[in-house]
Protein backbone atom coordinates (compact mmCIF):
# COMPACT_ATOMS: atom_id res chain seq x y z
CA UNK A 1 46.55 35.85 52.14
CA UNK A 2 49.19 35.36 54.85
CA UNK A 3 50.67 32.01 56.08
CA UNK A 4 48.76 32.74 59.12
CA UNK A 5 45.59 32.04 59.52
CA UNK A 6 43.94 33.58 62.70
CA UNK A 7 46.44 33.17 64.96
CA UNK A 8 45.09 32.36 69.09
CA UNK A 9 41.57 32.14 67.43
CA UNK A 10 39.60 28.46 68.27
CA UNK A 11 37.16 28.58 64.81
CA UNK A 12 39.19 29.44 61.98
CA UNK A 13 37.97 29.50 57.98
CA UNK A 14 40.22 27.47 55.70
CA UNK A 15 40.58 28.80 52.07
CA UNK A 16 39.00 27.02 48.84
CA UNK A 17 40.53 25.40 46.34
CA UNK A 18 40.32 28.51 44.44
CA UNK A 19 41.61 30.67 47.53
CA UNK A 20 44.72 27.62 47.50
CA UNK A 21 45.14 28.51 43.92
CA UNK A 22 45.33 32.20 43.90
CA UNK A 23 47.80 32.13 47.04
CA UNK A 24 50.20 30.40 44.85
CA UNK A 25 49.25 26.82 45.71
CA UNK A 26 50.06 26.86 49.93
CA UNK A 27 48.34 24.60 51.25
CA UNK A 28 50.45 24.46 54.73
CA UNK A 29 49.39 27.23 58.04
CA UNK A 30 50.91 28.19 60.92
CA UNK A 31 47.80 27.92 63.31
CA UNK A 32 49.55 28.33 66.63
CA UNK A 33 52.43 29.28 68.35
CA UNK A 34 53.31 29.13 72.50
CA UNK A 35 52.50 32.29 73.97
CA UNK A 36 54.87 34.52 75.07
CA UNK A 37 57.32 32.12 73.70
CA UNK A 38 60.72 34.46 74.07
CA UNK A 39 59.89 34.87 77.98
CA UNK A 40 59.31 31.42 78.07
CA UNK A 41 62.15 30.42 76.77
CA UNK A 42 64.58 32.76 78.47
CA UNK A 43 63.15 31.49 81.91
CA UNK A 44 64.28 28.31 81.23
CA UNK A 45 67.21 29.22 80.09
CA UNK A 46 67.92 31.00 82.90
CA UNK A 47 67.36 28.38 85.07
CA UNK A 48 70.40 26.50 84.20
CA UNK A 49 72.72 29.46 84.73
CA UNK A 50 70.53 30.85 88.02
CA UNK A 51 70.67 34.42 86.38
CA UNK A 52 67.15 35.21 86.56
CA UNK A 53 68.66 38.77 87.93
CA UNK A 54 69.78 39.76 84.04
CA UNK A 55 66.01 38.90 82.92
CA UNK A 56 64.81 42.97 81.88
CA UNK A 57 62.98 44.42 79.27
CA UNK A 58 62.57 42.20 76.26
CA UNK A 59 66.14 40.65 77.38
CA UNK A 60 64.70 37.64 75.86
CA UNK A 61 65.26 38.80 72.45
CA UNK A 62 69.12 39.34 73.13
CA UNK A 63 69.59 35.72 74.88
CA UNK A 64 68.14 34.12 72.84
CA UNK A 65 69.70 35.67 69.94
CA UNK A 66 73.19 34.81 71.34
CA UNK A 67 71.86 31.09 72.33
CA UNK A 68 71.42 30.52 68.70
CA UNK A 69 74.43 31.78 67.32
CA UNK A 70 76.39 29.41 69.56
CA UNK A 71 74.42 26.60 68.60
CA UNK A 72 73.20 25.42 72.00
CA UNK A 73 69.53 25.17 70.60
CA UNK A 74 67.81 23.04 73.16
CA UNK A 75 66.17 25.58 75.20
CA UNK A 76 64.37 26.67 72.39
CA UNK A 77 62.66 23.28 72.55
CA UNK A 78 60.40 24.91 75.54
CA UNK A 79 58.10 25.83 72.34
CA UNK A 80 55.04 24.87 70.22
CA UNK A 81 54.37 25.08 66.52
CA UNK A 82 51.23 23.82 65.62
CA UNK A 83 50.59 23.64 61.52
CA UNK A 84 47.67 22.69 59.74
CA UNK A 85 47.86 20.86 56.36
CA UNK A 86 45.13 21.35 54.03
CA UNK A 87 44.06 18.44 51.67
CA UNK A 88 43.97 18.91 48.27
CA UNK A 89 43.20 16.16 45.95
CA UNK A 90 44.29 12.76 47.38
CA UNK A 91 47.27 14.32 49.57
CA UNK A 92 49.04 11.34 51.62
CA UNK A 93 51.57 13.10 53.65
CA UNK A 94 53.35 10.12 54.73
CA UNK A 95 53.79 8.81 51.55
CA UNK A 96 53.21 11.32 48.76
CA UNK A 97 57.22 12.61 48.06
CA UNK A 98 56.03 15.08 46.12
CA UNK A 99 54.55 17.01 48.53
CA UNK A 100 56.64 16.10 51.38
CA UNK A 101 59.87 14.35 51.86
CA UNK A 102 58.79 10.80 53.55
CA UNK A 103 61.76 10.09 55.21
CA UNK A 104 62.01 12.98 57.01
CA UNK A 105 58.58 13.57 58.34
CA UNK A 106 58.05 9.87 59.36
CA UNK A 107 61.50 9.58 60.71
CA UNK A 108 60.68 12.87 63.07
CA UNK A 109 57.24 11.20 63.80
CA UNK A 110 57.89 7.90 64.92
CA UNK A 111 60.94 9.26 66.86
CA UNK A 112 58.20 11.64 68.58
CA UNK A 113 60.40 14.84 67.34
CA UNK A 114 56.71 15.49 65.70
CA UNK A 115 53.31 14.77 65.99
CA UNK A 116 51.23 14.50 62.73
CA UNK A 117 47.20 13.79 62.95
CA UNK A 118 44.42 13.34 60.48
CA UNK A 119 40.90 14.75 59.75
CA UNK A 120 38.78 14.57 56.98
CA UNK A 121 39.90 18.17 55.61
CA UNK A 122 43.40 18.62 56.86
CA UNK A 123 46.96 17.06 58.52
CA UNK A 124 47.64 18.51 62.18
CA UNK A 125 51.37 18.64 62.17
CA UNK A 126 53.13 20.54 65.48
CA UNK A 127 56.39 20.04 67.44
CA UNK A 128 58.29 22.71 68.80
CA UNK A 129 60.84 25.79 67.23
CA UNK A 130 64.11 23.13 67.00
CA UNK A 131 62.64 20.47 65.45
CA UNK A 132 61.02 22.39 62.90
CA UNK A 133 64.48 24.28 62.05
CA UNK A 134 65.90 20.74 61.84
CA UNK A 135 63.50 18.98 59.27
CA UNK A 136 63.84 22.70 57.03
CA UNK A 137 68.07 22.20 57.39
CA UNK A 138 67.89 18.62 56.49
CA UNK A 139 65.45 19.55 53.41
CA UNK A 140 67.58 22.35 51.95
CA UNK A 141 70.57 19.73 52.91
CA UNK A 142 68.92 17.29 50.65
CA UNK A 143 67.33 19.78 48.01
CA UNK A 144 70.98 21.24 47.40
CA UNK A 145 71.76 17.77 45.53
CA UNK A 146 68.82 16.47 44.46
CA UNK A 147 66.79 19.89 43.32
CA UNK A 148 63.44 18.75 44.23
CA UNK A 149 61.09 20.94 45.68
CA UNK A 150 58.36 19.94 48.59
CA UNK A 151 55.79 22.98 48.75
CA UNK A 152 54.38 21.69 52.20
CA UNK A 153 58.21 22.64 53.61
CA UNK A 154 58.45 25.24 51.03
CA UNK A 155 55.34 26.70 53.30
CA UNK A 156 56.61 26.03 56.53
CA UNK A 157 59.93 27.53 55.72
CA UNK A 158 57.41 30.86 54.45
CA UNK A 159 56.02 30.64 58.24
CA UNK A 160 59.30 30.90 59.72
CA UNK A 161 59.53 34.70 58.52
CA UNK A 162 56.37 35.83 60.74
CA UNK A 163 58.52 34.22 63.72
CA UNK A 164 60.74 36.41 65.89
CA UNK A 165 63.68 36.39 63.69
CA UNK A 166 66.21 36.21 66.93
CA UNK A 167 65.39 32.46 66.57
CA UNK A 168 66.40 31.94 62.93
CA UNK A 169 69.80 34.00 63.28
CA UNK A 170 71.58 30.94 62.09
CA UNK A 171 69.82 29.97 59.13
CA UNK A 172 70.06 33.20 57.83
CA UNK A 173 73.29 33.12 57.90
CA UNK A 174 73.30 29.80 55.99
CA UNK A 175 71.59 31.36 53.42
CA UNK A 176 68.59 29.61 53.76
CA UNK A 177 66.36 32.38 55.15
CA UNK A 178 66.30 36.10 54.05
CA UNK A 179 66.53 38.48 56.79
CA UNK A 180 65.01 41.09 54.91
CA UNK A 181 61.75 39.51 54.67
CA UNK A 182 61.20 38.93 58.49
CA UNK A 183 57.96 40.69 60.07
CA UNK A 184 59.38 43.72 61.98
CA UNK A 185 56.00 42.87 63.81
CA UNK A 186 55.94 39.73 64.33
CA UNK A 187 52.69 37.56 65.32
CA UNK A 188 53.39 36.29 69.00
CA UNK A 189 52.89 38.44 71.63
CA UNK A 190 55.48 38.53 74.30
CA UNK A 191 57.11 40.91 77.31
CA UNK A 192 59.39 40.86 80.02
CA UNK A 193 56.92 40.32 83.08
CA UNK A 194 54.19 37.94 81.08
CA UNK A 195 54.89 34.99 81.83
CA UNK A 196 52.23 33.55 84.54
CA UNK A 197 53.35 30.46 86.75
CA UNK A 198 50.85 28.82 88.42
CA UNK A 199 52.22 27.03 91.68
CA UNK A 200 50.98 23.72 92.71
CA UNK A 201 52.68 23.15 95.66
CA UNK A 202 57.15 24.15 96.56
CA UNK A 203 58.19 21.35 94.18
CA UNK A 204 56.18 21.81 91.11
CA UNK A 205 54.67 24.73 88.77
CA UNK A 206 52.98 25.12 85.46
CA UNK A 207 54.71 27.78 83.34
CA UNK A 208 52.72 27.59 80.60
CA UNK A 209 50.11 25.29 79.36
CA UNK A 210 48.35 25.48 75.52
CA UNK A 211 44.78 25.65 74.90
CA UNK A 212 44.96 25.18 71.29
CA UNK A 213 41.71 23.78 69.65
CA UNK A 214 41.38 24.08 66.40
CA UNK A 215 37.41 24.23 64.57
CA UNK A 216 36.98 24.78 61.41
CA UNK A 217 33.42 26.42 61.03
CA UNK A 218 33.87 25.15 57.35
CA UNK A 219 35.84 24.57 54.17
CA UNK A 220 34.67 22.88 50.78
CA UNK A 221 35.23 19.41 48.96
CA UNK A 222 34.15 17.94 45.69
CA UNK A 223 32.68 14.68 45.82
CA UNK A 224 31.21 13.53 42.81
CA UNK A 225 31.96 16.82 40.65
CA UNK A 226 30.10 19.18 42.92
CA UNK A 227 31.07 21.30 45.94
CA UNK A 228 29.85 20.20 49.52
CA UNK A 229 30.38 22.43 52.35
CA UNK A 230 31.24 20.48 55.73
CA UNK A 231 32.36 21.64 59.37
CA UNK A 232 34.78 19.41 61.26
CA UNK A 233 36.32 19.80 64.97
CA UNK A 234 39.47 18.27 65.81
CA UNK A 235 38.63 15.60 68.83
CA UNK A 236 39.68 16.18 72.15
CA UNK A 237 42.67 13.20 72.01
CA UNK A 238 44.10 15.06 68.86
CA UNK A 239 44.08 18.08 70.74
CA UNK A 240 46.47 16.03 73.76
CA UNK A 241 48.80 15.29 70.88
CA UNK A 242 49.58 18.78 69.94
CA UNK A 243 49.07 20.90 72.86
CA UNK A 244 52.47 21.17 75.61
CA UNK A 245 52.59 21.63 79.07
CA UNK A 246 55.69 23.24 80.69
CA UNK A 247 56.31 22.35 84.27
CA UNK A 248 59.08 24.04 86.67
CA UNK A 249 60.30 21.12 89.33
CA UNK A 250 61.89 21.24 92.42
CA UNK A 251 63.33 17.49 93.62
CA UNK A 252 66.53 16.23 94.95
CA UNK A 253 68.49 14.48 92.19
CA UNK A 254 67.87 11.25 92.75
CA UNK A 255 64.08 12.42 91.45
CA UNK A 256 65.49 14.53 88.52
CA UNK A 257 67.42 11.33 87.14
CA UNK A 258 63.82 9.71 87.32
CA UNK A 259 62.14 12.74 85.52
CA UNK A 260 64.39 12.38 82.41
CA UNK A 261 63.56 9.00 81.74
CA UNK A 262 60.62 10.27 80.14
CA UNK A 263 62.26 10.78 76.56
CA UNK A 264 59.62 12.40 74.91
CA UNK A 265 59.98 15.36 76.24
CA UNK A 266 62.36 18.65 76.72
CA UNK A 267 64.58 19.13 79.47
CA UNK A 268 66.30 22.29 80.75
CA UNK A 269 67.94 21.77 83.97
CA UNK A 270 69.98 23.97 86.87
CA UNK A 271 73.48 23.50 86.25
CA UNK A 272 76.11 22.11 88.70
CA UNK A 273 78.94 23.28 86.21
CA UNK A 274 78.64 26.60 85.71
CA UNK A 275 77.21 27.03 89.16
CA UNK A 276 78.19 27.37 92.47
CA UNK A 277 76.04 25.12 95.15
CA UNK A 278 75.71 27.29 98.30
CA UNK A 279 73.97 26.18 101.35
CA UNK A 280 72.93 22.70 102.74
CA UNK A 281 70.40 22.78 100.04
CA UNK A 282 69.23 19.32 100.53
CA UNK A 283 66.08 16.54 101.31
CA UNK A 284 66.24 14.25 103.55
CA UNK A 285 63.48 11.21 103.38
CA UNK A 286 60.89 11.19 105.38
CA UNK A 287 61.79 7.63 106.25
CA UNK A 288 65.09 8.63 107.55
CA UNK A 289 62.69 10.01 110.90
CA UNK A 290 61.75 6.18 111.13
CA UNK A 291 65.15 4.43 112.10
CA UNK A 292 66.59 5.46 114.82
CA UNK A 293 69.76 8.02 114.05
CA UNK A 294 69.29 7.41 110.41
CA UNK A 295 68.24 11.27 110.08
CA UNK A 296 72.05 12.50 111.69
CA UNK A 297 73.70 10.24 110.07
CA UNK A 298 72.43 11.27 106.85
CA UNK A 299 72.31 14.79 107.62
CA UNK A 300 75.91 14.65 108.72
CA UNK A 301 77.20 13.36 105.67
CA UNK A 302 75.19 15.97 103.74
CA UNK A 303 76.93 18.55 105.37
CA UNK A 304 80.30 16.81 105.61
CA UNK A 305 79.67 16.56 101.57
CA UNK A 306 79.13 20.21 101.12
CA UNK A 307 82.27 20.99 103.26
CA UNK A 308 84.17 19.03 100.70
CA UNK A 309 83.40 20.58 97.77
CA UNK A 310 83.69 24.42 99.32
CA UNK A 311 87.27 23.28 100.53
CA UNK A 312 87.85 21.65 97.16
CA UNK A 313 86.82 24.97 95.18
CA UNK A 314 89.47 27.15 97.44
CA UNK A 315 92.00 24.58 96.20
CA UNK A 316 91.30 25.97 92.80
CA UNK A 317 89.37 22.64 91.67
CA UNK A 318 86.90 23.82 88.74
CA UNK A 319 82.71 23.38 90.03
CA UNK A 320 82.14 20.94 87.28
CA UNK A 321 84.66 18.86 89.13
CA UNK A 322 84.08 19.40 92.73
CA UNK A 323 80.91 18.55 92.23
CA UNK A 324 81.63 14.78 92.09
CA UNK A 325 81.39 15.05 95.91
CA UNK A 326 78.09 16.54 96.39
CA UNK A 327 74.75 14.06 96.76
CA UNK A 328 72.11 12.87 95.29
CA UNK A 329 70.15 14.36 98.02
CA UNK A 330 71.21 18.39 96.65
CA UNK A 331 67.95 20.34 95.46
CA UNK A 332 68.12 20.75 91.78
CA UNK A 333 65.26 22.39 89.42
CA UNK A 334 64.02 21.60 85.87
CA UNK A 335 62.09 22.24 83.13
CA UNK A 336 60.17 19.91 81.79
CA UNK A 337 58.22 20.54 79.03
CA UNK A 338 55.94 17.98 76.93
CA UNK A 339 52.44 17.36 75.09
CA UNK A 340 49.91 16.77 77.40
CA UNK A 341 49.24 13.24 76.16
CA UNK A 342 52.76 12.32 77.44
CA UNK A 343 51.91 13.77 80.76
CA UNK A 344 49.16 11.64 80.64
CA UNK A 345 51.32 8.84 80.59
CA UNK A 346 53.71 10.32 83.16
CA UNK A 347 51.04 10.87 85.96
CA UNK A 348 49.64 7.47 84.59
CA UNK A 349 52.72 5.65 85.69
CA UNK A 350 54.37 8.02 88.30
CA UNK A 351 51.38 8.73 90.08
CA UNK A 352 50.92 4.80 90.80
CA UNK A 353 51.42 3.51 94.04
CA UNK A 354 54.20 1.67 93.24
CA UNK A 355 56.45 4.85 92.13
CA UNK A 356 58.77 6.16 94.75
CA UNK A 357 57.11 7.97 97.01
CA UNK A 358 58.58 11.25 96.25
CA UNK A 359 57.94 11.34 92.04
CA UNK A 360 54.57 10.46 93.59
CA UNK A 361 53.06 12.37 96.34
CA UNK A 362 55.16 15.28 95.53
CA UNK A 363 54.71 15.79 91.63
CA UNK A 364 52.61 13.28 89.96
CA UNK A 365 49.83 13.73 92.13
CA UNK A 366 49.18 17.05 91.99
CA UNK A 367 50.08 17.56 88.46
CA UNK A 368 47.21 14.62 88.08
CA UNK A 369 44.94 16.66 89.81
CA UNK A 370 45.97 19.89 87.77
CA UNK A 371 44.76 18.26 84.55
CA UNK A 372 41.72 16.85 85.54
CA UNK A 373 40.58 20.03 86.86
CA UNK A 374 42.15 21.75 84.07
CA UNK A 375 40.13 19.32 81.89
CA UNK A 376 36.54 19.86 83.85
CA UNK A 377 37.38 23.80 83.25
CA UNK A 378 38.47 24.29 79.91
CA UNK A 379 38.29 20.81 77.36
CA UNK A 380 34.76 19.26 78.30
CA UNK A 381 33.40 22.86 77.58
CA UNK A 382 34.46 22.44 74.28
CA UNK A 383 33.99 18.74 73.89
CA UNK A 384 34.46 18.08 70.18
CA UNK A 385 31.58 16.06 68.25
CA UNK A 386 31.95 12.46 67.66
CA UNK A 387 31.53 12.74 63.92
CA UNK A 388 31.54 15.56 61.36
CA UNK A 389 28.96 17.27 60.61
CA UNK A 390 27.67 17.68 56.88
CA UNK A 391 26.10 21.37 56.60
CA UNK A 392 25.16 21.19 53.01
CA UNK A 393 25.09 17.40 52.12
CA UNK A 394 21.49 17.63 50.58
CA UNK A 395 22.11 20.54 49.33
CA UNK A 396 25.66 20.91 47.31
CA UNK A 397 26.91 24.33 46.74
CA UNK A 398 26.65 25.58 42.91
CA UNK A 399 26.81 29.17 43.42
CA UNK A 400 26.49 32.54 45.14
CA UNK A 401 23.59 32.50 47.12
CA UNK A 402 22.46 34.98 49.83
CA UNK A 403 25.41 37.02 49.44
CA UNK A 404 27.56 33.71 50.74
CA UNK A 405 31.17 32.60 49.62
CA UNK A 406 30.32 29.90 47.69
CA UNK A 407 26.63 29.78 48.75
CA UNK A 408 27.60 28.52 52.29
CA UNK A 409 25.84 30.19 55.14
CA UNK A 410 26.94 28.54 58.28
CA UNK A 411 24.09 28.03 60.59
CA UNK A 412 26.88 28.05 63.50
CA UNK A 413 27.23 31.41 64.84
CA UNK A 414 30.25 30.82 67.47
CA UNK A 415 32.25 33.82 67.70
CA UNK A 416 35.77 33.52 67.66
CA UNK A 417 37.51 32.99 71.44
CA UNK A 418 40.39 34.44 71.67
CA UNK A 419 43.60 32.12 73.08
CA UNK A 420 44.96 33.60 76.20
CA UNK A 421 48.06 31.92 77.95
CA UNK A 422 47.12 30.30 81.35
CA UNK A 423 46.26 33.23 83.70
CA UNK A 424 45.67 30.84 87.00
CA UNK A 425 48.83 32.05 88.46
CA UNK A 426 50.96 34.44 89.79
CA UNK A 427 52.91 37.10 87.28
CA UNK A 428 56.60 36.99 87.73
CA UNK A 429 57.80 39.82 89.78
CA UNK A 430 61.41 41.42 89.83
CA UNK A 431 63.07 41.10 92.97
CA UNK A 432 66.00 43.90 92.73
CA UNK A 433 68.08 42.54 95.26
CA UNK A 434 68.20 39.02 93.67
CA UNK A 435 71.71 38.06 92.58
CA UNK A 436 72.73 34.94 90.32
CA UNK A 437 73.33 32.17 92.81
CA UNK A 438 70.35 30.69 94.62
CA UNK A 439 70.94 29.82 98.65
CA UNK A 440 69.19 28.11 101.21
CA UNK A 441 69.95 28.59 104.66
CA UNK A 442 67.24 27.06 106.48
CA UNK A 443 67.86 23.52 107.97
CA UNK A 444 67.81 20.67 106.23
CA UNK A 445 63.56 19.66 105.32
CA UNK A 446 63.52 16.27 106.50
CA UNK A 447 60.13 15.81 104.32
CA UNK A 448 58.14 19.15 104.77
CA UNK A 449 57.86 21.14 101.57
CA UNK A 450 61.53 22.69 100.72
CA UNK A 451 61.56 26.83 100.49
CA UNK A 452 63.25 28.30 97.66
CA UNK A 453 64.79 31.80 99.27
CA UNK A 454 64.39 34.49 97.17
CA UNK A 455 67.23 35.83 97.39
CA UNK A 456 68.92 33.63 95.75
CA UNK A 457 68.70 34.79 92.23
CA UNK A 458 64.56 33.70 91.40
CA UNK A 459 63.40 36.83 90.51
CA UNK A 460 59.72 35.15 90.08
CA UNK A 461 57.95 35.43 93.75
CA UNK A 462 55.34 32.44 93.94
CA UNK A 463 51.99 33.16 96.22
């Protein structure tokens, strides 16, 4: 039995006791893992260098490959690992050491690095690719001295080999993973023009957005010396916890500073270091139109800004430098990525009325809207049941019967969905021409939705 347990499918089948037993004693599954993650995570890398020209065939593999190796790992934090914990006995993950090191999991978990939830049958633990490496380094950091063994991060270290191994480059070299016993197939699907983005409107898009929900059709306890077979569903809120949203924005600085506020989640933003800011590639406020010659006053300083910082670059003055002229008002872009129940939160607060108006009417909004319809389309479907449901509670399981493992026959007959990435937008598309450094000639937008131009280096054409 692999670590893996139907990967992308919504009803799953844990394992018995026995089944636990006979695998060696895992208890701990990979369940789910961001599709297309490479792509994903190239894209946003990409983003902070503009280079979406030298995105090609399964370039992903190579850049991310050399991201690792220099140890800049927080693009790889654009990713979801979602794990499922089976019970076994009286298992207290937050407090049992011998199955799991205490201080590290709750120190992760109340520090939002990882989100751990609680059924009847099993732990949901998730978080994304980094954070995961981080809690194995610390263990084997801790384990080198102390020589105890946890099997529950024995396991998840076991999961890590059915991962791309591009993403584990430097823990093999640490000796703590085996290259040879990577998959040379691994289980994620991924390719160079996958990744869908669905646009909202010219300041925000969803790259990618999980539709992980895990049912288990059944699995078996012992209450009172005999076997009972029982179904459970993970409810809809635990599902918010573990599933991530990735969002690409568009917004002037002053709204980027705003964004990151919201610590728990990932960041990858457009950098004004290692690149070159061409064009008056600004917004002006719409309530600059409402006192008199506020708009050319501000737009004259916007250009007298950019100006600046061209002459100071022929002077030989490095970009991460010259920038210190340049406004709050320049165009920047980000990606944002986080679970969706701390995008609830976001659109809870930045969609209020008294947000700036920009955070507001120009992201929170529609990204509010996105969800709920999102929600209406593919949770309430799927609604989970209030309470579990006992299949065989008047009649325990004592043997074989009708041909049945474990003389369960399920009277669910749900076939098993399989998890496809969203599909509501447009596929990337590779723009030849494109080049590495994104422009924007037009005037300045004084409000009205700001136009990326194309040529620019965003090899990704939005509809």
């Amino acid at each position: 039995m692999k670590s893996t347990i139907n990967i992308y499918d919504q009803i799953v089948k844990f394992p018995t006791a026995a089944d636990i037993k006979a695998n060696g004693g895992r208890t701990t599954y990979l369940m789910y893992v961001t599709p297309f993650v490479g792509s994903l995570v190239e894209y946003s890398g990409r983003t902070c260098y503009r280079s979406f020209s030298n995105i090609k065939d399964k370039s992903y593999e190579k850049f991310i490959s050399n991201i690792v190796k220099s140890g800049h790992e927080s693009v790889i934090e654009h990713s979801n690992l979602v794990y499922a914990i089976f019970k076994v006995g009286s298992t207290d993950i937050h407090k049992d050491c011998d199955l799991i090191n205490r201080h590290l999991i709750n120190v992760m978990m109340y520090n939002g690095l990882i989100n751990v939830s609680e059924t009847l049958a099993f732990y949901v633990l998730s978080g994304n690719i980094r954070m995961f490496k981080d809690l194995i380094r610390k263990y084997y950091s801790i384990k080198s001295y102390n020589n105890k063994v946890n099997p529950i991060l024995d396991d998840i270290v076991e999961s890590f080999y059915e991962l791309p191994k591009y993403f584990f480059l430097d823990m093999i070299n640490a000796g703590i993973l085996d290259e040879s016993k990577f998959n040379t197939n691994p289980i994620i699907k991924d390719s160079a023009d996958c990744l869908s983005i669905k646009k909202l409107n010219d300041y925000v898009s969803v790259l990618n957005h999980d539709d992980f929900a895990l049912k288990v059709r059944a699995f078996v306890t012992v209450e009172n010396g005999q076997q009972v077979a029982r179904r459970v569903e993970v409810s809809n809120a635990v599902n918010r916890k573990h599933n991530r949203i990735t969002l690409e924005i568009t917004a002037p600085r002053y709204i980027t500073h705003q964004l990151v506020r919201h610590r728990m989640a990932s960041y990858s933003q457009a950098s004004q270091r290692y690149c070159l800011e061409e064009g008056l590639n600004v917004y002006i406020p719409e309530t600059f139109k409402t006192h008199p010659g506020a708009e050319a006053i501000g737009s004259q300083l916007f250009k007298n800004a950019l100006e600046t910082y061209k002459t100071l670059i022929d002077e030989g003055v490095p970009k991460e430098d010259a920038r210190a002229v340049l406004t709050n008002a320049q165009m920047s872009t980000v990606i944002m990525t986080g679970t969706v129940e701390s995008f609830d939160h976001f659109v809870e607060v930045r969609a209020d009325k008294a947000a700036q108006n920009f955070i507001r009417d120009m992201i929170a909004i529609p990204l509010k809207e996105y969800m709920a319809k999102y929600d209406a389309e593919h949770v309430n479907e799927r609604r989970a049941p209030r309470k579990v449901i006992d299949e065989a509670k008047s009649n325990p399981v004592k043997k074989k019967q009708n041909g049945h493992k474990n003389g369960f026959k399920p009277k669910y007959k749900s076939a098993n969905r399989q998890q496809t990435p969203n599909n509501g937008g447009q596929k990337k598309t590779f723009n030849k021409s494109a080049g590495n450094n994104q422009k924007n000639n037009g005037k300045p937008s004084g409000g009205k939705p700001f136009k990326k131009n194309n040529k620019g280096g965003n090899k990704f054409k939005k509809k």
